[in-house]
C-alpha atoms as a PDB file:
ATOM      1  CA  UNK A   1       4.435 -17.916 -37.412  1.00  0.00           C
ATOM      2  CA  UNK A   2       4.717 -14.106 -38.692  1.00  0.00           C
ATOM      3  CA  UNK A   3       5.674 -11.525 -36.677  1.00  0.00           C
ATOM      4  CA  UNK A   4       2.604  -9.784 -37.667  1.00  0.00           C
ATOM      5  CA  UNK A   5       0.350 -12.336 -36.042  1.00  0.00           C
ATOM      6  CA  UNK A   6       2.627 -13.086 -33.149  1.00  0.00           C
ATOM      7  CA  UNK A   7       3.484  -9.647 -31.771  1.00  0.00           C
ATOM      8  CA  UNK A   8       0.354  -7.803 -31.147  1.00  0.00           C
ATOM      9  CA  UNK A   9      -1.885 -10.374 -28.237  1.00  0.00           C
ATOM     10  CA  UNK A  10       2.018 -10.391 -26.374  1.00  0.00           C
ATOM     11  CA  UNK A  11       2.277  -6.736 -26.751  1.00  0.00           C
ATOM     12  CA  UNK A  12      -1.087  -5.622 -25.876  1.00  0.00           C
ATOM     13  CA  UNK A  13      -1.159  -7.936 -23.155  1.00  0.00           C
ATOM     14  CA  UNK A  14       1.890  -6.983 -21.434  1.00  0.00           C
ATOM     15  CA  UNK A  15       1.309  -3.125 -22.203  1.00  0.00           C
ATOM     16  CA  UNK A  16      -1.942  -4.122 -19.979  1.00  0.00           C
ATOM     17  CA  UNK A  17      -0.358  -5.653 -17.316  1.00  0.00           C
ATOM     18  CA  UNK A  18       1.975  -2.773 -16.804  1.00  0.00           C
ATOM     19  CA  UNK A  19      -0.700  -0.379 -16.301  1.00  0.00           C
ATOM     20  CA  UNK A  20      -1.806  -2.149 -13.909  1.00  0.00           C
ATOM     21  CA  UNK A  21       0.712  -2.531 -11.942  1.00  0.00           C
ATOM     22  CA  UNK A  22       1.465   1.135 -12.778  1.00  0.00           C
ATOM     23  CA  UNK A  23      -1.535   1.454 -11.160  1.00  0.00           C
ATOM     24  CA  UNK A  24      -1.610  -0.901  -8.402  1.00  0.00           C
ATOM     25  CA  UNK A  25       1.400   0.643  -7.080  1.00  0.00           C
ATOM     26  CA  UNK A  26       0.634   3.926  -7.071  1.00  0.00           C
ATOM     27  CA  UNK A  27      -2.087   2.559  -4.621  1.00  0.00           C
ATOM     28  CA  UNK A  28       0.162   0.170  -2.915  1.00  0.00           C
ATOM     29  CA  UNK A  29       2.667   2.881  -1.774  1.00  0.00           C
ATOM     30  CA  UNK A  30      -0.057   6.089  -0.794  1.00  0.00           C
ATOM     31  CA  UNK A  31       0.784   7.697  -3.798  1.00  0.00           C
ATOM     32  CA  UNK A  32      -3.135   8.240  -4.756  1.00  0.00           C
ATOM     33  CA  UNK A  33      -5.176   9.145  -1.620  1.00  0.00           C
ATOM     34  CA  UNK A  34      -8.797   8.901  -0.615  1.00  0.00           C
ATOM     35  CA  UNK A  35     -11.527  10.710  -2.471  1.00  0.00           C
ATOM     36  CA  UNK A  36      -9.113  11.423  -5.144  1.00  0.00           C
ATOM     37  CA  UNK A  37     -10.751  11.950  -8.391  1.00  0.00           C
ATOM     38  CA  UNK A  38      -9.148  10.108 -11.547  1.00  0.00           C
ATOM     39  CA  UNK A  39      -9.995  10.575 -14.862  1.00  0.00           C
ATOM     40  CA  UNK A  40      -9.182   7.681 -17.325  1.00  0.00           C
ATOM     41  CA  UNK A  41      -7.983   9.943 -19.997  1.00  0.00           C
ATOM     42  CA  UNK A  42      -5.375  12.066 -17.511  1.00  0.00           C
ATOM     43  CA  UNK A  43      -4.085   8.589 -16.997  1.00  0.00           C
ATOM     44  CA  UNK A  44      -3.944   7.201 -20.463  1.00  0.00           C
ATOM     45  CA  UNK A  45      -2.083  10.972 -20.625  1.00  0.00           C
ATOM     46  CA  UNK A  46       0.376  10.713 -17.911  1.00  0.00           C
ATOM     47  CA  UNK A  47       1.469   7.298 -18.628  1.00  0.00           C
ATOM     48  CA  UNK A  48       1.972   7.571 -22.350  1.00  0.00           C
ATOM     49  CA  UNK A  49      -0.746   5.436 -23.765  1.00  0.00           C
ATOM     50  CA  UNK A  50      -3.828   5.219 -25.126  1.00  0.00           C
ATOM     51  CA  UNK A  51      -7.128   4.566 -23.062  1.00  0.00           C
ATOM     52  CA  UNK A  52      -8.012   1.001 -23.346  1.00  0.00           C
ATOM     53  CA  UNK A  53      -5.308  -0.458 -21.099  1.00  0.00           C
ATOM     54  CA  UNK A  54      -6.059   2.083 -18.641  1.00  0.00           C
ATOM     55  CA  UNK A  55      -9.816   1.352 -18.698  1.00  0.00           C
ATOM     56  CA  UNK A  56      -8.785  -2.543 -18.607  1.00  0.00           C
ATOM     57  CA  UNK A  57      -6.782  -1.596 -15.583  1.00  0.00           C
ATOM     58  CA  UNK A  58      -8.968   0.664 -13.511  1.00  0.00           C
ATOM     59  CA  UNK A  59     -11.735  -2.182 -14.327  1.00  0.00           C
ATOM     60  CA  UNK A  60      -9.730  -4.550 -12.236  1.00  0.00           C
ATOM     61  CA  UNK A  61      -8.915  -2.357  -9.856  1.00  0.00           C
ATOM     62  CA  UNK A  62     -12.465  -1.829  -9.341  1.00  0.00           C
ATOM     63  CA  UNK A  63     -13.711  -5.345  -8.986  1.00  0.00           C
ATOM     64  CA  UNK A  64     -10.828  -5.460  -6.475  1.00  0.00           C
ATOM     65  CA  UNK A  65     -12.840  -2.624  -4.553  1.00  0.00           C
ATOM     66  CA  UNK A  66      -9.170  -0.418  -5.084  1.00  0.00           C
ATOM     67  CA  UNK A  67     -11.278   1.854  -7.107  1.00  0.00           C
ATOM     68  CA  UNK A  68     -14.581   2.931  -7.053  1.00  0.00           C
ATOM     69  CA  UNK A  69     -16.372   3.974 -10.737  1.00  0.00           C
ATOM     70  CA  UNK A  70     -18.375   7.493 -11.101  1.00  0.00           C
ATOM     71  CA  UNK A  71     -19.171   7.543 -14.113  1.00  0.00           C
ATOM     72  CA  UNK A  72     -17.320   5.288 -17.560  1.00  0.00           C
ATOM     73  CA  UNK A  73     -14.389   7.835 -18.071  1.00  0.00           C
ATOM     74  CA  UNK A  74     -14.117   9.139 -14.117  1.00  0.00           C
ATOM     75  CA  UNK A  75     -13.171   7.250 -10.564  1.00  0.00           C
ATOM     76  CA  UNK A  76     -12.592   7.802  -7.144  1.00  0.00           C
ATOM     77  CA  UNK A  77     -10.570   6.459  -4.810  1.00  0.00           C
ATOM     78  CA  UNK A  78     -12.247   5.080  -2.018  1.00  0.00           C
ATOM     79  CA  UNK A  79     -11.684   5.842   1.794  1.00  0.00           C
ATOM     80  CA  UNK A  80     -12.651   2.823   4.814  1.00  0.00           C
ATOM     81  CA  UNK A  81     -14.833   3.653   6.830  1.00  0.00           C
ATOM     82  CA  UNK A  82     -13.999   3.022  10.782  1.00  0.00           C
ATOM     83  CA  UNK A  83     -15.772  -0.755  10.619  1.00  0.00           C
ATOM     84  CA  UNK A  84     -13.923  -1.413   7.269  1.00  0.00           C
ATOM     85  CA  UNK A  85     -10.836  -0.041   8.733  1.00  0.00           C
ATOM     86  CA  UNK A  86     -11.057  -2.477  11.864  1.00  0.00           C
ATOM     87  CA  UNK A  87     -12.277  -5.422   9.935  1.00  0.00           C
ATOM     88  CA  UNK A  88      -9.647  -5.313   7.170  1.00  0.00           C
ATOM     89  CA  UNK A  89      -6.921  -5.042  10.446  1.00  0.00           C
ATOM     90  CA  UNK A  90      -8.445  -7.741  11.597  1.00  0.00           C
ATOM     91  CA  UNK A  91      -7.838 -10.298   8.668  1.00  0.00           C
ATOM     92  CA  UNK A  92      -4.194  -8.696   8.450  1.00  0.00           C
ATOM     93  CA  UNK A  93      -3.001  -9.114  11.960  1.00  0.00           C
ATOM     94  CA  UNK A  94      -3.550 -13.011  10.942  1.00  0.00           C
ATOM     95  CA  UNK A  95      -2.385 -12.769   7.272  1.00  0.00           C
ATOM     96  CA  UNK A  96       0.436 -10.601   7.973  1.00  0.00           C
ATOM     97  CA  UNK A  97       1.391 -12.284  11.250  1.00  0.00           C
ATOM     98  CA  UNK A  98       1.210 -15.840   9.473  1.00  0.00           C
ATOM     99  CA  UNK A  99       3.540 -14.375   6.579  1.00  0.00           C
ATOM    100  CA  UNK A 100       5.962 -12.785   9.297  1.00  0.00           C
ATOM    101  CA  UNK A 101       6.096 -15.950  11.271  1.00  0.00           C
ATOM    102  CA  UNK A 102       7.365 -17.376   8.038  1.00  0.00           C
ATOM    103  CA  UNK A 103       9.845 -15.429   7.039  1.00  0.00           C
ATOM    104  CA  UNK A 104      11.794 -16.418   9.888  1.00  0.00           C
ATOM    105  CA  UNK A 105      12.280 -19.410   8.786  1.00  0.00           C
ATOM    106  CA  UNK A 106      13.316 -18.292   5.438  1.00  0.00           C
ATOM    107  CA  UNK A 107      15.008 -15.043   5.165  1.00  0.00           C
ATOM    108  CA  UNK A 108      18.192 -14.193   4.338  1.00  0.00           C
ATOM    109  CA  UNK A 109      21.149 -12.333   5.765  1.00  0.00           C
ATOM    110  CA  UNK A 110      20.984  -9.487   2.707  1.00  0.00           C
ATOM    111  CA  UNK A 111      17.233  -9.414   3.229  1.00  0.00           C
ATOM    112  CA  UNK A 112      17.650  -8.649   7.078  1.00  0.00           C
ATOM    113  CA  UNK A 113      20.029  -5.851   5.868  1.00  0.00           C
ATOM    114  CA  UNK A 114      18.165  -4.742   3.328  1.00  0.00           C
ATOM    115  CA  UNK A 115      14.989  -4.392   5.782  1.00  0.00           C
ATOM    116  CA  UNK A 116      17.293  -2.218   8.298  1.00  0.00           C
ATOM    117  CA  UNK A 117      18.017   0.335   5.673  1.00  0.00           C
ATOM    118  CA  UNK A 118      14.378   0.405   4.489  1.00  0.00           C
ATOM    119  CA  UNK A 119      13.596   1.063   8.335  1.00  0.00           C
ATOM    120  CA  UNK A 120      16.156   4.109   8.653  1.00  0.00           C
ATOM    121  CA  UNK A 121      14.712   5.758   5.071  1.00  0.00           C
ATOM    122  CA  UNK A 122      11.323   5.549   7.196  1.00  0.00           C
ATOM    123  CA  UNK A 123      12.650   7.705  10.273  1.00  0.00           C
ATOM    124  CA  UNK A 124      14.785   9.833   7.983  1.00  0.00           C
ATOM    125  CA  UNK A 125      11.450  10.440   6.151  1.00  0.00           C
ATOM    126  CA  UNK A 126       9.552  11.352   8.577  1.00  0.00           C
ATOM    127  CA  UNK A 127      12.318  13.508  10.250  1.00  0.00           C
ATOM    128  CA  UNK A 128      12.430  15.628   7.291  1.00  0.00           C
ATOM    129  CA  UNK A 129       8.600  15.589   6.711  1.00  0.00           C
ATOM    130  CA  UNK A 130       8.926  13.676   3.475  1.00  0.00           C
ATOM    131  CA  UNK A 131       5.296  12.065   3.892  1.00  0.00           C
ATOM    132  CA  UNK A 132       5.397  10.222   0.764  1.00  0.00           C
ATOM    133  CA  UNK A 133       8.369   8.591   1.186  1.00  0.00           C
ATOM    134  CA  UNK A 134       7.694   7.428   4.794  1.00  0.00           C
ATOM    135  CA  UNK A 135       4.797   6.067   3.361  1.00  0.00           C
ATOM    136  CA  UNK A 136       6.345   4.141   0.597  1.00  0.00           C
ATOM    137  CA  UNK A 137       9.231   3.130   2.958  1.00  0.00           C
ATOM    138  CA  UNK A 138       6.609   1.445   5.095  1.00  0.00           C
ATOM    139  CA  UNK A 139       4.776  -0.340   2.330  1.00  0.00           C
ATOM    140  CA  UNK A 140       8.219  -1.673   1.268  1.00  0.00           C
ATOM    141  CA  UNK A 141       9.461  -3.031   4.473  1.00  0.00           C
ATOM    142  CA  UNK A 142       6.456  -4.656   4.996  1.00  0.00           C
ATOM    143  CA  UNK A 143       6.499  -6.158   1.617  1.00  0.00           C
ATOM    144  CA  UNK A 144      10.254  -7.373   1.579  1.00  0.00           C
ATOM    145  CA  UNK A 145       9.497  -9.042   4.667  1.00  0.00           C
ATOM    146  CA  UNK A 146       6.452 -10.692   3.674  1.00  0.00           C
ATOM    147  CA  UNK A 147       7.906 -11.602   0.554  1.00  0.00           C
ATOM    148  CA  UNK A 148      10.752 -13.395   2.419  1.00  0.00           C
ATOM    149  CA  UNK A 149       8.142 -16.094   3.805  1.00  0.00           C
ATOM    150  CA  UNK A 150       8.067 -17.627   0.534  1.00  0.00           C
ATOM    151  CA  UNK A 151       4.475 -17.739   0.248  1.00  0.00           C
ATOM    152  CA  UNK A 152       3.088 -16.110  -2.512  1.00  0.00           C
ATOM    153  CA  UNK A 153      -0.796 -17.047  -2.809  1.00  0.00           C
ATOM    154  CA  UNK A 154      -0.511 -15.953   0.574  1.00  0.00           C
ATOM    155  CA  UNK A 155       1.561 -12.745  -0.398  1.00  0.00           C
ATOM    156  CA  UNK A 156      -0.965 -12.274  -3.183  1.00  0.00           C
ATOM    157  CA  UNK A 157      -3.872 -12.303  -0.400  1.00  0.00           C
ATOM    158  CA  UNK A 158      -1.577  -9.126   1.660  1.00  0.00           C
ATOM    159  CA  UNK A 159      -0.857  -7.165  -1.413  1.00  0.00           C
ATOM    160  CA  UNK A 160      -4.923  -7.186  -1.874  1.00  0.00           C
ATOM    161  CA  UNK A 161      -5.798  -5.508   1.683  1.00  0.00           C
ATOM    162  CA  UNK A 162      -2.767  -3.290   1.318  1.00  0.00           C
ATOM    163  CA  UNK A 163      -4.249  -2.078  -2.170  1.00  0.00           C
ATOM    164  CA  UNK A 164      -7.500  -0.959  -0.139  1.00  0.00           C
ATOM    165  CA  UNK A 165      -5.205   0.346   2.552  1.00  0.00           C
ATOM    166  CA  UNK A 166      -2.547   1.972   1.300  1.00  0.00           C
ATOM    167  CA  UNK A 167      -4.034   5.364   0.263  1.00  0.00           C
ATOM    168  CA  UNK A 168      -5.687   5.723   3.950  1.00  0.00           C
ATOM    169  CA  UNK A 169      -2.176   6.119   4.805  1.00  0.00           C
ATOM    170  CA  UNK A 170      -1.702   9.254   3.534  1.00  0.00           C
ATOM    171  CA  UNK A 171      -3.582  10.361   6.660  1.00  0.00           C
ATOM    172  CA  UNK A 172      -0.838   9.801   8.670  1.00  0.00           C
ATOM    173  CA  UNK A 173       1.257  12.726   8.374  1.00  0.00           C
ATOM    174  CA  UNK A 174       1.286  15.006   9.677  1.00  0.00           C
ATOM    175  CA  UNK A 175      -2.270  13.967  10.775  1.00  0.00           C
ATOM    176  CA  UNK A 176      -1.541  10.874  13.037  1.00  0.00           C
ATOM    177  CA  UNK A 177       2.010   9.604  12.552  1.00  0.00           C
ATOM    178  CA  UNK A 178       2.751   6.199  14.240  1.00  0.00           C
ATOM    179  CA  UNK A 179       3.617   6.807  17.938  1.00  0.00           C
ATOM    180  CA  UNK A 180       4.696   4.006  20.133  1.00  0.00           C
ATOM    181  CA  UNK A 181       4.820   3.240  23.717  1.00  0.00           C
ATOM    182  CA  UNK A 182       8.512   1.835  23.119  1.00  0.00           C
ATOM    183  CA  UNK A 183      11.215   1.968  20.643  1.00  0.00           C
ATOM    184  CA  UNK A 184       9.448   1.517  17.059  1.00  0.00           C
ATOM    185  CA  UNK A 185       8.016  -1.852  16.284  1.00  0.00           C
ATOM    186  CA  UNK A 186      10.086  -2.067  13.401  1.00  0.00           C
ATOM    187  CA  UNK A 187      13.252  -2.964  15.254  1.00  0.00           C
ATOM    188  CA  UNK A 188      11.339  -5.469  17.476  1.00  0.00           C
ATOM    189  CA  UNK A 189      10.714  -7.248  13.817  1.00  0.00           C
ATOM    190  CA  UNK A 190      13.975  -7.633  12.997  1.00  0.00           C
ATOM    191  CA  UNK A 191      15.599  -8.234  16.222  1.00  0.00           C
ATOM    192  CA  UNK A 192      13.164 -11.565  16.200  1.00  0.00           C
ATOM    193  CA  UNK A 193      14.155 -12.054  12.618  1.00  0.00           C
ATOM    194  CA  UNK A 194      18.323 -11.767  13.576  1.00  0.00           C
ATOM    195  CA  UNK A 195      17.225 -14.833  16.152  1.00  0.00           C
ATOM    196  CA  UNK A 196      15.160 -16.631  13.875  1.00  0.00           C
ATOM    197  CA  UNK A 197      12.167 -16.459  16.089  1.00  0.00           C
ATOM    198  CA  UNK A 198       8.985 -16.474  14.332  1.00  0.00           C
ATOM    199  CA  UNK A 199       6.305 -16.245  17.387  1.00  0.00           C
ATOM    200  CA  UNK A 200       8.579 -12.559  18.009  1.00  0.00           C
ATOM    201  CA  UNK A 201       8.080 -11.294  14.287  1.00  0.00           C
ATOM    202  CA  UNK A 202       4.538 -12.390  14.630  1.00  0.00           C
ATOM    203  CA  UNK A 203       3.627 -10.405  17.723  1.00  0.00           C
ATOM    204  CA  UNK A 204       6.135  -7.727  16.322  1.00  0.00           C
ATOM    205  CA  UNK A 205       4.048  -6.895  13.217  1.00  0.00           C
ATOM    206  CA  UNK A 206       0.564  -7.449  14.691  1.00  0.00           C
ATOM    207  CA  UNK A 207       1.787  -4.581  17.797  1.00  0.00           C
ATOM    208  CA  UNK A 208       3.413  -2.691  14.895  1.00  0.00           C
ATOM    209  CA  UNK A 209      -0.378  -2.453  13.380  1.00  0.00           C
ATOM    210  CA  UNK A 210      -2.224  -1.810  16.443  1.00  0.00           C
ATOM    211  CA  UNK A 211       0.036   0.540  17.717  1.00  0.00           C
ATOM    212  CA  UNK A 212       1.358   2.933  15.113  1.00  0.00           C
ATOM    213  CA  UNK A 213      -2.159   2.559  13.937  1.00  0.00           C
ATOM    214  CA  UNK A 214      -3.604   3.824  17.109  1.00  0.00           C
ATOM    215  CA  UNK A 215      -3.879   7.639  15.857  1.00  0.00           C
ATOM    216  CA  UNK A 216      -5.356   6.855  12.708  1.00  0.00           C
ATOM    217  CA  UNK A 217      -7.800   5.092  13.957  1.00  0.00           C
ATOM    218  CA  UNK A 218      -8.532   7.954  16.294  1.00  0.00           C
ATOM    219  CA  UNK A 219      -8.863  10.280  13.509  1.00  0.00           C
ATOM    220  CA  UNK A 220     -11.289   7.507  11.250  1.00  0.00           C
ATOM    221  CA  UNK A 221     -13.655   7.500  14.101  1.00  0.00           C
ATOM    222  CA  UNK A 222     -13.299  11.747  14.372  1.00  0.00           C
ATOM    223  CA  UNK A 223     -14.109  11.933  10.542  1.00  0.00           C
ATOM    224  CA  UNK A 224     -16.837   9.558  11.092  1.00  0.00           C
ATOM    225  CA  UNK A 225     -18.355  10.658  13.825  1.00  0.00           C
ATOM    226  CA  UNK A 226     -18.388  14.364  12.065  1.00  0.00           C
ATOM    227  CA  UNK A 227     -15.738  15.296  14.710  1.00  0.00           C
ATOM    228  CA  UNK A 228     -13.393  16.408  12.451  1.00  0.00           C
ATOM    229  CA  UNK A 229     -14.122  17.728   8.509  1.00  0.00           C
ATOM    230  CA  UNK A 230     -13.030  15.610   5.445  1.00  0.00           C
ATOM    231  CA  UNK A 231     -12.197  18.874   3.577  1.00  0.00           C
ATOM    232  CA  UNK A 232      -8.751  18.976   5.099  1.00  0.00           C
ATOM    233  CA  UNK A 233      -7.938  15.570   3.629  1.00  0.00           C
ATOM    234  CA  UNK A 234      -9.861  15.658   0.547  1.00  0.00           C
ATOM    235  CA  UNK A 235      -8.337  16.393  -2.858  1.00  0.00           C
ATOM    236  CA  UNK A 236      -9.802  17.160  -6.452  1.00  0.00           C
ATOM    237  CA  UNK A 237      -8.987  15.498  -9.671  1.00  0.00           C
ATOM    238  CA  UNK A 238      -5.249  15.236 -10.635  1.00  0.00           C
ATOM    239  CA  UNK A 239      -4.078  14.999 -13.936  1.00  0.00           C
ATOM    240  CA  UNK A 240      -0.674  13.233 -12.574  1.00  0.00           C
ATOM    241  CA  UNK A 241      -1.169  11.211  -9.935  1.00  0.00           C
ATOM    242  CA  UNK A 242       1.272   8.473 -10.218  1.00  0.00           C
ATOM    243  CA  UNK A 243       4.543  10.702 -10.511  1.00  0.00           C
ATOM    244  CA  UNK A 244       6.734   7.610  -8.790  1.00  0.00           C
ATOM    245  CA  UNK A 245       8.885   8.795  -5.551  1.00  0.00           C
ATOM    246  CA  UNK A 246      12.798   8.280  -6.232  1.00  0.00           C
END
């Protein structure tokens, strides 16, 4: 077989793929935020490439209900209402609690360690007002320790709420960062993972979502209820939206 004839379906495919994860990242981490306005040539732009892959991408995203299409060149990312907000939670106190339960069983030492030092970027994060980064911290501690259950259709099933998720979370700060009636939640989850005890990271997680969820829940029923304007939170198109966080 010629390279000719061999190269181009592997190159085009994976040049696809990467976009979207390019993409589904960017999502996955808060880095694009509700309402905001894409356009599918800024993106093609930013990331180097033409528009096709990017239009293959945001297409997926879409059918995924990540993305929400205007018009065939211009999107918006979607904010949950209240009711989609509660029922999502819903499915991912079981999902994620399941997955958490797991990973007791499973994880390793250097993943227990590695989860501690995502947990202090968090709180260094947010004592330094670095939004973004408190907001990907969280995404990845979450992940690492869902990963660590070893499930991965289940894993697959997280990574799509979080997708729908993850921008609302740019809400949080300085707008209704995670309060608890304790210490953070985060240290109750790996406490119960140090002692292997998989009911503890269950209930750990599903507090962790109630609780440092509390205020922005609070302020999705204040936007809905008209209690509170969306022009505050609300941004315009952005011709670089997926600048990565170091």
């Amino acid at each position: 077989m010629s390279l000719t004839t061999s190269l181009p379906v592997l190159a085009r495919t994976s040049l696809n793929d990467r976009v979207y994860e390019t993409l589904r990242a960017a999502l996955l981490e808060g880095r694009l935020r509700p309402h905001q306005r894409l356009k599918i040539r800024d993106l093609a732009s930013t990331m180097g490439v033409s528009e096709t892959p990017v239009r293959e991408a945001v297409m997926q995203l879409v059918r995924e209900r990540a993305l929400t299409l205007q018009t065939s060149r211009s999107l918006t990312v979607p904010r949950l209402s209240t009711s989609q907000y509660l029922e999502l939670r819903q499915i991912r106190l079981e999902l994620e609690g399941l997955a958490a339960a797991h990973a007791a069983e499973r994880i390793s030492a250097r993943d227990i360690t590695a989860l501690a030092k995502l947990h202090e970027r968090l709180l260094k994060a947010e004592e330094t007002g670095q939004a973004a980064e408190a907001v990907r911290s969280n995404w990845h501690f979450h992940a690492r320790l869902y990963e660590a259950a070893a499930m991965p259709e289940l894993f697959h099933l997280i990574q799509g709420l979080w997708l729908r998720n993850g921008p609302l979370l740019t809400y949080l700060y300085p707008h209704a960062a995670p309060t608890y009636p304790g210490r953070h939640r985060h240290l109750d989850v790996l406490d119960a993972l140090r002692a292997r005890d998989g009911a503890r990271v269950r209930a750990a997680v599903q507090a962790d979502m109630i609780e440092g969820g509390a205020g922005l829940l609070r302020l999705l029923q204040d936007l809905d209820a008209s209690r509170l304007s969306e022009a505050p939170f609300a941004v315009g198109s952005n011709p670089d939206p997926l600048q990565a966080v170091a």
